[in-house]
N, C-alpha and C. Protein backbone atom coordinates (compact mmCIF):
# COMPACT_ATOMS: atom_id res chain seq x y z
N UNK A 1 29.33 -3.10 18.39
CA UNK A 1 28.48 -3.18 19.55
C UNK A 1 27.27 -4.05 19.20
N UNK A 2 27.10 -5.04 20.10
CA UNK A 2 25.71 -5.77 19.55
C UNK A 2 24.52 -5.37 20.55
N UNK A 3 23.87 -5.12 19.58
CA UNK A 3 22.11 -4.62 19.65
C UNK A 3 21.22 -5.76 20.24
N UNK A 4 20.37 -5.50 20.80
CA UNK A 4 19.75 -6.37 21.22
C UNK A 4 18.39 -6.16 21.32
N UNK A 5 17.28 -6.84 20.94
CA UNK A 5 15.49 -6.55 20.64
C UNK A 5 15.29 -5.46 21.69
N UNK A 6 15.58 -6.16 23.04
CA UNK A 6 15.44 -5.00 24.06
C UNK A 6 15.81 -3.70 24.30
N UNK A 7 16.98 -3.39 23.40
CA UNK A 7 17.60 -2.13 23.87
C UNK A 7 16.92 -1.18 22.70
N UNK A 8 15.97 -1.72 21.42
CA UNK A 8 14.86 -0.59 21.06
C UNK A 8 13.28 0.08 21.60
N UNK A 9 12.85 0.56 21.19
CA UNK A 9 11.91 1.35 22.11
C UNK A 9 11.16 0.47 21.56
N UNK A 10 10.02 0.45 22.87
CA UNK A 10 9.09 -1.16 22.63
C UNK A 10 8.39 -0.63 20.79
N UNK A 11 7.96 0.66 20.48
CA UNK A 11 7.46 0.53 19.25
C UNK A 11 8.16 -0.14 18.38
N UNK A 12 9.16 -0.29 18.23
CA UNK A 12 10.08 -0.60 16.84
C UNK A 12 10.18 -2.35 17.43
N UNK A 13 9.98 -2.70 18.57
CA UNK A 13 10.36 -4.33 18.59
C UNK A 13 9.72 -5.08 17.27
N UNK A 14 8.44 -4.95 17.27
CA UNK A 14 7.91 -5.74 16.25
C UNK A 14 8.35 -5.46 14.62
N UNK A 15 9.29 -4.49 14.10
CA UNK A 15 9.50 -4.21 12.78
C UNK A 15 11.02 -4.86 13.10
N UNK A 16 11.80 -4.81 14.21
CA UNK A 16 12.81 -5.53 14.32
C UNK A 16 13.02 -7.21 13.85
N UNK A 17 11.55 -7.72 14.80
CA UNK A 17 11.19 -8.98 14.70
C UNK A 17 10.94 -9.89 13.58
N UNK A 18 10.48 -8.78 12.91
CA UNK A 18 9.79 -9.33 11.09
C UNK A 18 11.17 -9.36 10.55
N UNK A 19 11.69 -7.99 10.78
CA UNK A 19 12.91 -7.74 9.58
C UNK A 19 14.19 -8.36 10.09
N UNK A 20 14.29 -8.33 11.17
CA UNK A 20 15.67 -8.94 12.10
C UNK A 20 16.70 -7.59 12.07
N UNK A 21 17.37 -7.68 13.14
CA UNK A 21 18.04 -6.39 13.59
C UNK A 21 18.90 -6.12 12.74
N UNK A 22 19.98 -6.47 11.93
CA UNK A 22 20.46 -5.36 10.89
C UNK A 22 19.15 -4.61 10.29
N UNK A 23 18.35 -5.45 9.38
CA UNK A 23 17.55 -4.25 8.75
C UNK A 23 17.25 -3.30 9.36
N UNK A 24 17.07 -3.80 10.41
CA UNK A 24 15.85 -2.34 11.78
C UNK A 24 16.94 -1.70 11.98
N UNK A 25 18.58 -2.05 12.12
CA UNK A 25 19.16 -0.77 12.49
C UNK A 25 19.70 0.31 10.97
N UNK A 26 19.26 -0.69 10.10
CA UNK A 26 19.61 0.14 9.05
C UNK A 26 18.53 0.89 8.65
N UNK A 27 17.00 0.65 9.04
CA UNK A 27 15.75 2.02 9.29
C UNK A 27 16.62 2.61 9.90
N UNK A 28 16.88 2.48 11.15
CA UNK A 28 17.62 3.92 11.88
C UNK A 28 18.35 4.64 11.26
N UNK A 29 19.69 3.71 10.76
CA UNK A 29 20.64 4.94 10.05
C UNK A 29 20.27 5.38 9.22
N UNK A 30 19.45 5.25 8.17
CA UNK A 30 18.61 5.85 6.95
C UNK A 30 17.84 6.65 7.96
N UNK A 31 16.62 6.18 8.61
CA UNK A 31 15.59 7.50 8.34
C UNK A 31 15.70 8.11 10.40
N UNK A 32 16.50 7.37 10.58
CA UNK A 32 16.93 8.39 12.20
C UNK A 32 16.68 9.41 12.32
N UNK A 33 15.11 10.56 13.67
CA UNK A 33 15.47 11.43 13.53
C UNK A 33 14.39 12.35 12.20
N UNK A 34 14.10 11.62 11.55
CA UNK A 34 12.82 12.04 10.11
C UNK A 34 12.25 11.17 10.48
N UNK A 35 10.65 12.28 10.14
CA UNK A 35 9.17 11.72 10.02
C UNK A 35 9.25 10.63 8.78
N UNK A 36 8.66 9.57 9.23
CA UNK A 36 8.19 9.17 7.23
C UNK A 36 7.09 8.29 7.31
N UNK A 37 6.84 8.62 6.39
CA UNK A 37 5.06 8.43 6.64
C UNK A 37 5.02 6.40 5.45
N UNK A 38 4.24 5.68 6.02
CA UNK A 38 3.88 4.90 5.00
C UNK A 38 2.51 4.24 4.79
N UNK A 39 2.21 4.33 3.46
CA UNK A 39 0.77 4.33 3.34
C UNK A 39 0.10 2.81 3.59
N UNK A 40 -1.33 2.88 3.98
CA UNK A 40 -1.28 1.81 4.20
C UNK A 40 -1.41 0.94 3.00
N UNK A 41 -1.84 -0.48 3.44
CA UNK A 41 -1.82 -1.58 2.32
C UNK A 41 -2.28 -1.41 1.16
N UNK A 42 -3.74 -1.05 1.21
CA UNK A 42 -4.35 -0.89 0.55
C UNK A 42 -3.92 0.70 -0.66
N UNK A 43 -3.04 1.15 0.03
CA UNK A 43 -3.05 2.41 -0.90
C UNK A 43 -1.50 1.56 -1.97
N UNK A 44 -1.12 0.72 -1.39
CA UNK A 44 -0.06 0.76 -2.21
C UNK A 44 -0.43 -0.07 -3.59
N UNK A 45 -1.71 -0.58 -3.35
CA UNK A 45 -2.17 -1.81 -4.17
C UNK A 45 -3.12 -0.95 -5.09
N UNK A 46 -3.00 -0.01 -5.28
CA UNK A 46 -4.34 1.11 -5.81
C UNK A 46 -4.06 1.17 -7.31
N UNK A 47 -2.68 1.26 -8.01
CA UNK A 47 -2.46 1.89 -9.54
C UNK A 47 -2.86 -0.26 -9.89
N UNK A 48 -2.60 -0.87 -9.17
CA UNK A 48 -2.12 -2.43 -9.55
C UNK A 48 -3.80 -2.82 -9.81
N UNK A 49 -4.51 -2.28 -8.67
CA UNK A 49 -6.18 -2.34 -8.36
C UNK A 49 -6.69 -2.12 -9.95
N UNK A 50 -6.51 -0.82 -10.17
CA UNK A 50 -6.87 0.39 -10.87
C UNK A 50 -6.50 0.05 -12.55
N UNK A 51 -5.41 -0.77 -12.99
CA UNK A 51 -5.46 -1.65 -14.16
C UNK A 51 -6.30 -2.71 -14.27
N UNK A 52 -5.94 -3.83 -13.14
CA UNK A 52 -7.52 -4.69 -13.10
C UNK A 52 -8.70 -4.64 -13.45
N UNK A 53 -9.22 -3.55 -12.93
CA UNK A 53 -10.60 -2.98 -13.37
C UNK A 53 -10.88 -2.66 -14.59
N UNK A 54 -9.66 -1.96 -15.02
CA UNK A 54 -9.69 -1.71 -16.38
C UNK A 54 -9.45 -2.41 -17.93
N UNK A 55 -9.21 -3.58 -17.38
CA UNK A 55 -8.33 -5.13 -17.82
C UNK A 55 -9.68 -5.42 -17.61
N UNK A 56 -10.66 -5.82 -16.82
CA UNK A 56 -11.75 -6.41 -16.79
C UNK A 56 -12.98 -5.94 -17.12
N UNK A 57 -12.69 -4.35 -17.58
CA UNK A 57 -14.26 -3.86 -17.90
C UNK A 57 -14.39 -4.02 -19.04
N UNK A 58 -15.97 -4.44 -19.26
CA UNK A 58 -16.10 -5.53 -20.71
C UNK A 58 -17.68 -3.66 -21.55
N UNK A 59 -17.47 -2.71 -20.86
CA UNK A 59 -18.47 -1.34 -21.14
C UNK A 59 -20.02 -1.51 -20.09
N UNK A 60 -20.16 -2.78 -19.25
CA UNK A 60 -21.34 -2.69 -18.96
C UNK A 60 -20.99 -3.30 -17.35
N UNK A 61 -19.47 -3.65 -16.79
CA UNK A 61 -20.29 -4.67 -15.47
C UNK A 61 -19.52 -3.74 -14.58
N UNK A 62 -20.17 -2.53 -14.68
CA UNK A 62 -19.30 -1.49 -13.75
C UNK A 62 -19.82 -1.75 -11.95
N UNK A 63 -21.12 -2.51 -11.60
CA UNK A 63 -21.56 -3.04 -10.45
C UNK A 63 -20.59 -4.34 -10.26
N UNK A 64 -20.48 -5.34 -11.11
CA UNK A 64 -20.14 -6.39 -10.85
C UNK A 64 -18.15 -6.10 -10.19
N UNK A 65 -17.56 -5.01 -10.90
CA UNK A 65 -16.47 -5.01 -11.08
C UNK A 65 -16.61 -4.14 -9.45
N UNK A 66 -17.40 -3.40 -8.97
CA UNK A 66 -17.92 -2.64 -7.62
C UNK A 66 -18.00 -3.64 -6.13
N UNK A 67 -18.71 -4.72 -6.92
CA UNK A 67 -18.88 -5.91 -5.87
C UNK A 67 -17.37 -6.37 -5.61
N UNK A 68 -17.09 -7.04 -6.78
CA UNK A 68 -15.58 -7.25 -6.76
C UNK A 68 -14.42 -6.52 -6.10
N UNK A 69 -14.21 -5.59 -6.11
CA UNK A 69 -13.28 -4.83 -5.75
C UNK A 69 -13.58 -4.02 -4.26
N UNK A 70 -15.12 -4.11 -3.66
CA UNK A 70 -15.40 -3.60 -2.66
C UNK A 70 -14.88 -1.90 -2.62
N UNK A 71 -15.97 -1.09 -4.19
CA UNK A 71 -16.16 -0.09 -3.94
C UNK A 71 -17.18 0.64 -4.29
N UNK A 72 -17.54 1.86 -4.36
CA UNK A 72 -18.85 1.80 -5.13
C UNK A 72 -19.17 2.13 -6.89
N UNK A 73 -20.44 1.66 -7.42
CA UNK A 73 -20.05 2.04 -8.64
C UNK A 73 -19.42 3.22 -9.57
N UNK A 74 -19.91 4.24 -8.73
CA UNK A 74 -19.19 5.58 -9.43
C UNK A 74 -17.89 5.80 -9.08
N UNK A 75 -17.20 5.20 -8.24
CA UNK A 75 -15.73 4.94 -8.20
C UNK A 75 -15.19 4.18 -9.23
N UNK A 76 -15.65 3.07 -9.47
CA UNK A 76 -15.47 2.28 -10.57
C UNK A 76 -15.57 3.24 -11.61
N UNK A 77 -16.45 4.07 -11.79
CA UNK A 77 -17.18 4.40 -13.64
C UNK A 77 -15.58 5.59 -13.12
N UNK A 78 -15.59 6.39 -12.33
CA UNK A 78 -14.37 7.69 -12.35
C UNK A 78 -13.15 6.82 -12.71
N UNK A 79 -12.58 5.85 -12.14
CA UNK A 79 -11.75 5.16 -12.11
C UNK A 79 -11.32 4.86 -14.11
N UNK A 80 -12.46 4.54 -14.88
CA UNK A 80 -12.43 4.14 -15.95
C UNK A 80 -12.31 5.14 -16.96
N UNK A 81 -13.29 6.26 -16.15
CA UNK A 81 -13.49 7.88 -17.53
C UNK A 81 -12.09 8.55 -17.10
N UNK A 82 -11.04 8.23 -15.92
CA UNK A 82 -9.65 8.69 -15.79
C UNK A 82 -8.30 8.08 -17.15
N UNK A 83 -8.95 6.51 -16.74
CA UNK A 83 -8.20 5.91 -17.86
C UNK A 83 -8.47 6.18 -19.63
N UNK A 84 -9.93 6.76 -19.46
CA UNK A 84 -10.29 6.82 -20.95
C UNK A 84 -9.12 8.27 -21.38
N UNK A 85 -9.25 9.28 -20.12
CA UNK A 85 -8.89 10.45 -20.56
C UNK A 85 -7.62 10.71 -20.60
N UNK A 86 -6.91 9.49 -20.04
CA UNK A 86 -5.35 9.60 -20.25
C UNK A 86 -4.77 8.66 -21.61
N UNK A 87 -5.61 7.97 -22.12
CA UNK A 87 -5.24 7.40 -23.11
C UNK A 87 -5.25 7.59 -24.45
């Protein structure tokens, strides 16, 4: 049976569009029917973020690395005393 952009519910047109209709009908047969949640951009880029910082901290530019990364410094310094304590 061929599918057609129109015959999905207007939400899904645009993930059709990117992916082209096999993929989108193969979301359906996979997750048809189940919730599934996906995080956004930024969360998926977080462990990749989260080496960077740590790759770049030289013990003192915990602002500079804050500016950079657009967060604040004590995120940065937790971010680093996590890595100290797993290593």
């Amino acid at each position: 049976m061929k599918l057609k952009l129109s015959d999905l519910p207007p939400q899904f047109e645009n993930i059709a569009m990117r992916l082209g209709i096999e993929k989108a009908k193969w979301l359906f047969e996979e997750f048809g029917g189940t919730s599934v949640y996906f995080p956004t951009e930024k969360m998926i880029y977080k462990d990749a973020r989260d080496r960077e910082i740590i790759s770049e901290f030289n013990g003192f530019n915990h602002k500079e690395l804050a500016v950079k990364y657009d967060m604040s410094e004590s995120y940065v310094r937790a971010i680093i005393n996590r890595h100290k304590k797993s290593a």
